[in-house]
PDB file of N, CA and C in Angstrom:
ATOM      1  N   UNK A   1     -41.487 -59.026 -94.570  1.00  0.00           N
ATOM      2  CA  UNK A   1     -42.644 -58.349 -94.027  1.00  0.00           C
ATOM      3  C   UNK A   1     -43.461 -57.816 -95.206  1.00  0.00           C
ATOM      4  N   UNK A   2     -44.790 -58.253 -95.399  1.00  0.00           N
ATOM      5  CA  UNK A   2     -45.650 -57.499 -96.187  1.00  0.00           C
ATOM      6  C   UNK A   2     -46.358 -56.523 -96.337  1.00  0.00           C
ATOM      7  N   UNK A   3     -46.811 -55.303 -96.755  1.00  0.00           N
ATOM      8  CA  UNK A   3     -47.051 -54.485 -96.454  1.00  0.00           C
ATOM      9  C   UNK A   3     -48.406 -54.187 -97.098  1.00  0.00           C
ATOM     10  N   UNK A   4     -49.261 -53.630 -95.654  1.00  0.00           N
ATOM     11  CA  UNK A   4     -50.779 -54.001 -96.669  1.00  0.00           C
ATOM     12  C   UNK A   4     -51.343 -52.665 -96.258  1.00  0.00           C
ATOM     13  N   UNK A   5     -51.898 -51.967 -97.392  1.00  0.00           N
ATOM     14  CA  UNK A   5     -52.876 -50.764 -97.273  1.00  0.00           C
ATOM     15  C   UNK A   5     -54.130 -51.162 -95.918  1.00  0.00           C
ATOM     16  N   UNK A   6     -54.653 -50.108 -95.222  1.00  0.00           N
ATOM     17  CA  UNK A   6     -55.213 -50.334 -94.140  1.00  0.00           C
ATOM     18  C   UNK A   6     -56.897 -50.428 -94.834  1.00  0.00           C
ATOM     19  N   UNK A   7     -57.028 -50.231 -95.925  1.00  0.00           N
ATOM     20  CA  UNK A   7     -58.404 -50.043 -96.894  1.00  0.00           C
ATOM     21  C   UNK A   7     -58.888 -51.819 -97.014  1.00  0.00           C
ATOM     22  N   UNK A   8     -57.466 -52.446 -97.277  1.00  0.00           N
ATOM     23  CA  UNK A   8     -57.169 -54.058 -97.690  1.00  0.00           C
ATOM     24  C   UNK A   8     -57.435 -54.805 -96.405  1.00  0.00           C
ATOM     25  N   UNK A   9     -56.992 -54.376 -95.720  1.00  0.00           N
ATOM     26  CA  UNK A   9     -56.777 -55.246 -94.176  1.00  0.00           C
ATOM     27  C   UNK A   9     -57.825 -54.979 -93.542  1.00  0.00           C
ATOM     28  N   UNK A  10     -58.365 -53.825 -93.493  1.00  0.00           N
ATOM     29  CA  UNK A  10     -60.163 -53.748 -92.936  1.00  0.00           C
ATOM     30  C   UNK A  10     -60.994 -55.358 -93.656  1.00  0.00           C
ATOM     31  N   UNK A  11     -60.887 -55.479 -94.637  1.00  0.00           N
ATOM     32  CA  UNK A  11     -61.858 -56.096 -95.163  1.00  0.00           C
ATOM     33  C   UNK A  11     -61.213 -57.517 -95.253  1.00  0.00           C
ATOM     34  N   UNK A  12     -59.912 -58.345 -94.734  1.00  0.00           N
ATOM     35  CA  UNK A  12     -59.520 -59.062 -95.068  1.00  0.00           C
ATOM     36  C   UNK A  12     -58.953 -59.105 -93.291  1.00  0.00           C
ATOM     37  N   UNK A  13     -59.243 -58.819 -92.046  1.00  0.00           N
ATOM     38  CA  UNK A  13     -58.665 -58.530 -90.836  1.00  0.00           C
ATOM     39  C   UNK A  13     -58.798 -59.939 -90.004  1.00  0.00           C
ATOM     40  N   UNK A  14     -59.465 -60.619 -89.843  1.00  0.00           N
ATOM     41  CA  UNK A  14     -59.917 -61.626 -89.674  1.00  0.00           C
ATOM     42  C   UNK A  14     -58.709 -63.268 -89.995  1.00  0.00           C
ATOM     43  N   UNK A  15     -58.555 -62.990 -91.532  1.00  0.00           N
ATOM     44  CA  UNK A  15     -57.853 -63.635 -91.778  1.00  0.00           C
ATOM     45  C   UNK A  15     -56.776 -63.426 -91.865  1.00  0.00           C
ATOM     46  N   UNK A  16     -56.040 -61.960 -91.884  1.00  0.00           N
ATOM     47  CA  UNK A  16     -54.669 -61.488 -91.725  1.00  0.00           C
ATOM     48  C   UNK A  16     -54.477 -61.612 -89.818  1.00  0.00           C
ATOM     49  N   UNK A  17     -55.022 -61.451 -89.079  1.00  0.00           N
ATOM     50  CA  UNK A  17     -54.915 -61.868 -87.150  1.00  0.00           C
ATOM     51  C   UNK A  17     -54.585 -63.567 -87.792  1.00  0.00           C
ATOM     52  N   UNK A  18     -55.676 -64.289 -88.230  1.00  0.00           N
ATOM     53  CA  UNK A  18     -54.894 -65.834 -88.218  1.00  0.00           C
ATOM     54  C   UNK A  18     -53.764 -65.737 -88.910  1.00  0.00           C
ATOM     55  N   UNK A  19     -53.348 -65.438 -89.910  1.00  0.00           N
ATOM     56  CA  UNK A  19     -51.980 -65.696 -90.644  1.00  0.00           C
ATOM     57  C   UNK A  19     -50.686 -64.756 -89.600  1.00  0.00           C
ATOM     58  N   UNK A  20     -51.189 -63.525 -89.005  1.00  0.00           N
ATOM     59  CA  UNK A  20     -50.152 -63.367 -88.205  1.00  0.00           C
ATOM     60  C   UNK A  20     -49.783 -64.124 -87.061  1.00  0.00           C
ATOM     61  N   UNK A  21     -50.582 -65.224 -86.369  1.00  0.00           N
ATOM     62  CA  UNK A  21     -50.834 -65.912 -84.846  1.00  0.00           C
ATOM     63  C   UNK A  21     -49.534 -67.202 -85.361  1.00  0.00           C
ATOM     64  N   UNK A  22     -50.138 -67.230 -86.878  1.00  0.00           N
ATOM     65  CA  UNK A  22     -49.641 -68.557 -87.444  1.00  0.00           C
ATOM     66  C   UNK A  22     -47.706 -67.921 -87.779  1.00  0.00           C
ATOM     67  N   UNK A  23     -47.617 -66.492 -87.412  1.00  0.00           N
ATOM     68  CA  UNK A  23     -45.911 -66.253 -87.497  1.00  0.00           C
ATOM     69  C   UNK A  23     -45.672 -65.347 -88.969  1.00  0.00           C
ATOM     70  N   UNK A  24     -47.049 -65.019 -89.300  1.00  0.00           N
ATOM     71  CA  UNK A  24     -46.338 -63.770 -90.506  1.00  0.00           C
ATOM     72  C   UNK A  24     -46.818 -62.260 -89.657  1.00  0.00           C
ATOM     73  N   UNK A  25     -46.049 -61.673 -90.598  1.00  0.00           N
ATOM     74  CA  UNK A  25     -45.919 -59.964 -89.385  1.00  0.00           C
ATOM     75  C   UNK A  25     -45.969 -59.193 -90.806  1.00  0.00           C
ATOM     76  N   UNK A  26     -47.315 -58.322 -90.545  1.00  0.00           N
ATOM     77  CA  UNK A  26     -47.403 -57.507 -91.944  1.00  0.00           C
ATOM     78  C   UNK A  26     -47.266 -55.851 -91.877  1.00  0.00           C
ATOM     79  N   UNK A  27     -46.594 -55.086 -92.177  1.00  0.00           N
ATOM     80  CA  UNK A  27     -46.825 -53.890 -92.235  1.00  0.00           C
ATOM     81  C   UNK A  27     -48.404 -52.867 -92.545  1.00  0.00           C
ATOM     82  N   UNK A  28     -48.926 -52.214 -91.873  1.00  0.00           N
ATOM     83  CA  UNK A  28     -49.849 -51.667 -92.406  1.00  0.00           C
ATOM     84  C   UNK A  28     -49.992 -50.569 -92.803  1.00  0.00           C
ATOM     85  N   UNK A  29     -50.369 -49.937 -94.067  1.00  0.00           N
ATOM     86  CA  UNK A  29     -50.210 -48.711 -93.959  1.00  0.00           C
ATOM     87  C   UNK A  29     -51.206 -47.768 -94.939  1.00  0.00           C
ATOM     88  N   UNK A  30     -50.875 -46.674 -94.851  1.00  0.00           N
ATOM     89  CA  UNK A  30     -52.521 -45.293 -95.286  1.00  0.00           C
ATOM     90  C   UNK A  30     -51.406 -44.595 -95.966  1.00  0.00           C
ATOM     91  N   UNK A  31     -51.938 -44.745 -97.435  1.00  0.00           N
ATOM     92  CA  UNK A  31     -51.610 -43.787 -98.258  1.00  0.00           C
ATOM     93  C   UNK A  31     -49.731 -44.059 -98.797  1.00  0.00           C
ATOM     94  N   UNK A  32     -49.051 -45.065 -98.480  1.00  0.00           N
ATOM     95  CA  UNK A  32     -47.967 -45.853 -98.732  1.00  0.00           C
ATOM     96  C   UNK A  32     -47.277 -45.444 -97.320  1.00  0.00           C
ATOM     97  N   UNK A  33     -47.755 -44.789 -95.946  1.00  0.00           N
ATOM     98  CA  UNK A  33     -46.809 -44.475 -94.891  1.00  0.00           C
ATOM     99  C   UNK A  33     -47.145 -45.617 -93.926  1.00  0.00           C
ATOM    100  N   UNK A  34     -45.942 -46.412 -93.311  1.00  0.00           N
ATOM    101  CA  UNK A  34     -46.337 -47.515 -92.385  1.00  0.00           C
ATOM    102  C   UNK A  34     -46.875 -46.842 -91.073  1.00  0.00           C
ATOM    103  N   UNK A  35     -48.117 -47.474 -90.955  1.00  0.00           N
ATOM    104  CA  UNK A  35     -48.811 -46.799 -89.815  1.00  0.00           C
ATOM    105  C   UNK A  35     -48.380 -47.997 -88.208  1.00  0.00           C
ATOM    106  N   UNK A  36     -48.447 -49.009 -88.664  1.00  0.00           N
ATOM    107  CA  UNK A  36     -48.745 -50.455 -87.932  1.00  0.00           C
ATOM    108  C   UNK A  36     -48.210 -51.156 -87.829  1.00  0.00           C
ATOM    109  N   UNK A  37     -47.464 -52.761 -87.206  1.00  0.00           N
ATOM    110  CA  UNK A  37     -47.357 -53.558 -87.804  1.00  0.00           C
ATOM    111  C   UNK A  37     -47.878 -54.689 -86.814  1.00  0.00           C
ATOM    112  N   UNK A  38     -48.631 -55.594 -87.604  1.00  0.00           N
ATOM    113  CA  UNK A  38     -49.409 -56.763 -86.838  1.00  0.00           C
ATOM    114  C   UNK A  38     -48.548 -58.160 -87.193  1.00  0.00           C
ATOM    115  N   UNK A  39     -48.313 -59.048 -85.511  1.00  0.00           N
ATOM    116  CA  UNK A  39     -47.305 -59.880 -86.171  1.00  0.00           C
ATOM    117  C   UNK A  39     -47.889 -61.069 -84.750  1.00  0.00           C
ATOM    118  N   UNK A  40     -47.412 -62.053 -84.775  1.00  0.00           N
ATOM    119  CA  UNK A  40     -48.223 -62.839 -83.281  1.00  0.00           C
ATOM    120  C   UNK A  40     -47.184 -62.509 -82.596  1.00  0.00           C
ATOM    121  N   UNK A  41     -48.250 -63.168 -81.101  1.00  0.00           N
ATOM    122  CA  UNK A  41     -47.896 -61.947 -79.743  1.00  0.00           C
ATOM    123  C   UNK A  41     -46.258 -63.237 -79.619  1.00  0.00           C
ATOM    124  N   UNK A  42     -45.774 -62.197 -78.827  1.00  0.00           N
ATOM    125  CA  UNK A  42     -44.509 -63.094 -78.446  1.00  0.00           C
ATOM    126  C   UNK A  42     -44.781 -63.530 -77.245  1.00  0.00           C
ATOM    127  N   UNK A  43     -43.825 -65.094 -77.099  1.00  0.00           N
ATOM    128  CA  UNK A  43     -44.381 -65.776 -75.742  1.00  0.00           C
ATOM    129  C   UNK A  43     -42.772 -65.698 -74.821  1.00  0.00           C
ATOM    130  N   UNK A  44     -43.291 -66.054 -73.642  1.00  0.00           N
ATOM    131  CA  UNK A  44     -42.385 -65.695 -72.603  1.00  0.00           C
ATOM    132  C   UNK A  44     -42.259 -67.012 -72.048  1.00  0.00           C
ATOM    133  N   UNK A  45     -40.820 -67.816 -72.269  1.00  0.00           N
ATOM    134  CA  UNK A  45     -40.856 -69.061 -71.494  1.00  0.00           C
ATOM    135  C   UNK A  45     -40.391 -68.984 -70.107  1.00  0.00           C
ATOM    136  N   UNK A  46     -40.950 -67.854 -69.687  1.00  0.00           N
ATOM    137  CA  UNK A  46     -40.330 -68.150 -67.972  1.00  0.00           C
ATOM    138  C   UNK A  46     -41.764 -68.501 -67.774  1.00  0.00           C
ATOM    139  N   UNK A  47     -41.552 -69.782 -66.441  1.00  0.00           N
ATOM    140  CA  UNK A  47     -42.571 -70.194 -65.682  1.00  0.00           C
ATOM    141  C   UNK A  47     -43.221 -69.552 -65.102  1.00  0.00           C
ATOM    142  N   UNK A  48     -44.681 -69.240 -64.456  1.00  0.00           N
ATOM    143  CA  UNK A  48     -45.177 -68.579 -63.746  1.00  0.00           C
ATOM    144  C   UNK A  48     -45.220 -68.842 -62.090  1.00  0.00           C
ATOM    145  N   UNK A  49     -44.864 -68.115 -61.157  1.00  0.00           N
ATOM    146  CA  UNK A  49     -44.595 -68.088 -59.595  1.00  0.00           C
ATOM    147  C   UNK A  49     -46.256 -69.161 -59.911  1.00  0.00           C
ATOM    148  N   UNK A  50     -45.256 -70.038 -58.090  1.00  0.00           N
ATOM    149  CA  UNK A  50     -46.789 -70.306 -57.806  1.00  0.00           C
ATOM    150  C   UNK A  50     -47.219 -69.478 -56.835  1.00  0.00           C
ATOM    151  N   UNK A  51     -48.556 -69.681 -55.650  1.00  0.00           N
ATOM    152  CA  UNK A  51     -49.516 -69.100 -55.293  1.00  0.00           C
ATOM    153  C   UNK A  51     -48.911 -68.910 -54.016  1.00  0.00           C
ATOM    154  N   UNK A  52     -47.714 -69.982 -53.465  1.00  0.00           N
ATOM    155  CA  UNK A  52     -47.278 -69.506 -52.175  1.00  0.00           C
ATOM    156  C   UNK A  52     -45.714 -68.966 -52.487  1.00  0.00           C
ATOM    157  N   UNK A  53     -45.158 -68.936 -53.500  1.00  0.00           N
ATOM    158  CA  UNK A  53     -44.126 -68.378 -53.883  1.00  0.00           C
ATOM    159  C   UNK A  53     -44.581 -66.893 -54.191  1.00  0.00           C
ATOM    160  N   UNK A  54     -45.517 -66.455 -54.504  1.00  0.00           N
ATOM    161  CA  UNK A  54     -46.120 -64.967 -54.824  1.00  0.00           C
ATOM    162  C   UNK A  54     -46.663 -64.312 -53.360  1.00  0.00           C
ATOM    163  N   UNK A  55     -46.974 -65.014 -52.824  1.00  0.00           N
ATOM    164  CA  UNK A  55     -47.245 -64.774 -51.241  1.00  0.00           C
ATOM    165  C   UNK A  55     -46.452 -64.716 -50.208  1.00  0.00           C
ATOM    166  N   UNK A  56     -45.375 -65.403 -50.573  1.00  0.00           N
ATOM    167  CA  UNK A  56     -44.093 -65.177 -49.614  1.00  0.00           C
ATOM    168  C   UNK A  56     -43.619 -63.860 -50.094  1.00  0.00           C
ATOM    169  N   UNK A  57     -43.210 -63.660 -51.901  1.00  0.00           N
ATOM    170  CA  UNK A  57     -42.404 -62.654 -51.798  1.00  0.00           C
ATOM    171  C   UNK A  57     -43.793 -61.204 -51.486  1.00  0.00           C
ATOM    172  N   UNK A  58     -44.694 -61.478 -51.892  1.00  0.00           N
ATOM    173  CA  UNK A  58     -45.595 -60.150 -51.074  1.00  0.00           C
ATOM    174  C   UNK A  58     -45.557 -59.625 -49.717  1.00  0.00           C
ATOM    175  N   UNK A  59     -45.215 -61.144 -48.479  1.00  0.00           N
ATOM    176  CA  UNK A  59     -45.412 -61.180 -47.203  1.00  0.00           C
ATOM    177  C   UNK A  59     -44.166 -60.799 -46.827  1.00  0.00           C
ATOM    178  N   UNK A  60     -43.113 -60.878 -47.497  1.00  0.00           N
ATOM    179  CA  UNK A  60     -41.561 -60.597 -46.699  1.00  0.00           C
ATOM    180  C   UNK A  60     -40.655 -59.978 -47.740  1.00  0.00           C
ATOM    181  N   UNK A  61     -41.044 -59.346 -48.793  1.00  0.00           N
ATOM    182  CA  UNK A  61     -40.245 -58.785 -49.562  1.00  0.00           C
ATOM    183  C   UNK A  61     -38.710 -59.519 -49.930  1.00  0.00           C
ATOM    184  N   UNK A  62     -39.108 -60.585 -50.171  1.00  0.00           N
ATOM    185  CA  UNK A  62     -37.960 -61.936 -50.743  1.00  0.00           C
ATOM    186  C   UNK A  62     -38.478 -62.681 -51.479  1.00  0.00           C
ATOM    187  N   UNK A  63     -37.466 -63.464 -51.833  1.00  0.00           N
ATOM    188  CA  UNK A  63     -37.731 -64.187 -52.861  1.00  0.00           C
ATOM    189  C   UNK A  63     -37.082 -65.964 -52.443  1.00  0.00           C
ATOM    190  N   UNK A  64     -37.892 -67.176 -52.181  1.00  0.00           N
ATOM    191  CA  UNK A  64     -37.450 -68.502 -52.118  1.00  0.00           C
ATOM    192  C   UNK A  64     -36.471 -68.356 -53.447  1.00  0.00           C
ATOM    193  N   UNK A  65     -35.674 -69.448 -52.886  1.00  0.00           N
ATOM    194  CA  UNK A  65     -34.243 -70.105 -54.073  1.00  0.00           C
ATOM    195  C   UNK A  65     -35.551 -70.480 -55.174  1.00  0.00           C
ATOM    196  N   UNK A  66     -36.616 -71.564 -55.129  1.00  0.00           N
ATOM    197  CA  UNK A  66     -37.190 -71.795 -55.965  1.00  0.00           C
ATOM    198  C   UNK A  66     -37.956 -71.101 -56.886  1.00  0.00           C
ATOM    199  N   UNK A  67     -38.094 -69.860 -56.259  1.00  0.00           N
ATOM    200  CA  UNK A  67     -39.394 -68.672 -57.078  1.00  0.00           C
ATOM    201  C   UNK A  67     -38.093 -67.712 -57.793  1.00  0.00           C
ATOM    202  N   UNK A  68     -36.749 -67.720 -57.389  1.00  0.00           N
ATOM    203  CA  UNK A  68     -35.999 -66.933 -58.069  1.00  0.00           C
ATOM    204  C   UNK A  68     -35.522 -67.780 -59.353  1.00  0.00           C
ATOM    205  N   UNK A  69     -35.365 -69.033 -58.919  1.00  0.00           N
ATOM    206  CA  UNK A  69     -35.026 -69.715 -60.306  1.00  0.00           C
ATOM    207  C   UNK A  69     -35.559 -70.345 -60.889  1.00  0.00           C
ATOM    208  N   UNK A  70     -37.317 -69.866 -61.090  1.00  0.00           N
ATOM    209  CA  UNK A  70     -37.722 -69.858 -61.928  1.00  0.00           C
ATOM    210  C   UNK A  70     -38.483 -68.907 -62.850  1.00  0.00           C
ATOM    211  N   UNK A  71     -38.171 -67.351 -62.358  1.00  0.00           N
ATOM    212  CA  UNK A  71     -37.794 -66.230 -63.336  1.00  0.00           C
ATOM    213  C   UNK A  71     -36.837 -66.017 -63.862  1.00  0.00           C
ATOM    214  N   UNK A  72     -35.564 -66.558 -63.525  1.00  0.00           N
ATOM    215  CA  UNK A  72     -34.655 -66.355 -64.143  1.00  0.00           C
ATOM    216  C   UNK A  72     -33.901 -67.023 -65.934  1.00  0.00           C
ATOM    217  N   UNK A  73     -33.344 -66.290 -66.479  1.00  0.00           N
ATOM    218  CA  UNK A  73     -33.097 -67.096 -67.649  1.00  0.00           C
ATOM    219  C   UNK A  73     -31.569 -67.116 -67.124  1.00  0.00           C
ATOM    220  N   UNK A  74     -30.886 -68.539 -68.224  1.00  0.00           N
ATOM    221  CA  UNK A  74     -29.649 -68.387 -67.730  1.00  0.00           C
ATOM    222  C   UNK A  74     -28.420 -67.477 -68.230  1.00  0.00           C
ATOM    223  N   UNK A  75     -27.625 -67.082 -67.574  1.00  0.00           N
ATOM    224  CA  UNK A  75     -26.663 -65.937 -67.813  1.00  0.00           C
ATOM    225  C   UNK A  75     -26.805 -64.325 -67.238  1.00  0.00           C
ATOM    226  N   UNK A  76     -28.272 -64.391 -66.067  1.00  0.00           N
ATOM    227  CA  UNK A  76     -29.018 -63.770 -65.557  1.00  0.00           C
ATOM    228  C   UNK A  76     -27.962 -63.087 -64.259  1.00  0.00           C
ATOM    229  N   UNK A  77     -27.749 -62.113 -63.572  1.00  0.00           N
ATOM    230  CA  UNK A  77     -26.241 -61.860 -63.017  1.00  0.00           C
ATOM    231  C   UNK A  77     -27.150 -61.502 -61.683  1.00  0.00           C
ATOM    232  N   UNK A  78     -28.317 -60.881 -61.553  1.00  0.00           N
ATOM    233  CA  UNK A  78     -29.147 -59.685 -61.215  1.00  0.00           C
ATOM    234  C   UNK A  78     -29.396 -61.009 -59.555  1.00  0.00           C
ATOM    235  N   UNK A  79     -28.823 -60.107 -58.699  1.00  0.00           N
ATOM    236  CA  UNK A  79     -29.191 -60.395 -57.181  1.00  0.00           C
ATOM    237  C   UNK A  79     -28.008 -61.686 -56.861  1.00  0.00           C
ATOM    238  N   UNK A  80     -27.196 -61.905 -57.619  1.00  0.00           N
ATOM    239  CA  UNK A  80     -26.304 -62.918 -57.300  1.00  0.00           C
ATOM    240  C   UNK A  80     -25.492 -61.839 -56.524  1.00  0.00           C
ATOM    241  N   UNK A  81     -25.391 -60.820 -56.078  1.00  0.00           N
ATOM    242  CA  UNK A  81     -24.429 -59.836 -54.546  1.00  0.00           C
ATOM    243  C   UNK A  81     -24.919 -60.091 -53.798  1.00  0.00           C
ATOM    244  N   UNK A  82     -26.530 -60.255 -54.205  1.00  0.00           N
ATOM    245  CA  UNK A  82     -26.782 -60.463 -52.742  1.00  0.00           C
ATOM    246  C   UNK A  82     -27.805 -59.256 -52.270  1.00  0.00           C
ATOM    247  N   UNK A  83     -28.095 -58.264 -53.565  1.00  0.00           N
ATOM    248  CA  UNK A  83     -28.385 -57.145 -53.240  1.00  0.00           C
ATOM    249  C   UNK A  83     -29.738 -56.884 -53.539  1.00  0.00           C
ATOM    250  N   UNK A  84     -30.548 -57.821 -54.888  1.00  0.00           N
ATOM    251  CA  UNK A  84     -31.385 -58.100 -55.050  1.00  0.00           C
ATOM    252  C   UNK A  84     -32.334 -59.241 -55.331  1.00  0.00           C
TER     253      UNK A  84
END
């Protein structure tokens, strides 16, 4: 992690957002204290519900076999009782 005065990164911000998107994560900081740190966003590989899977569980407070397993990651324990 690099650590960049916030005086530096004002004037260089532009191209430090692309180099972080591209997977570097820099510390920022005022006066040598880390104030910040800018790094790219993290992604989420769960699928997104579709439009009648989001509408069922709105309309009946459930969830289809198909809309549950595809939030789920595996090793996931949560509603296998039965409870949620």
């Amino acid at each position: 992690m690099t650590a960049i005065p916030l005086t530096d990164a004002r004037s260089r911000f532009f191209d430090l957002v692309e180099r972080a998107a591209a997977g570097e994560v820099f510390t920022l900081t005022s006066r040598d204290i880390p104030r910040a740190t800018l790094g790219p966003v993290p992604t989420d590989d769960r699928p997104l519900l579709s439009a009648e899977q989001a509408v069922d569980i709105f309309l009946h407070h459930q969830m289809d076999a198909g809309a549950w397993d595809a939030i789920r990651f595996p090793g996931d324990t949560i509603g296998e009782d039965g409870l949620g």
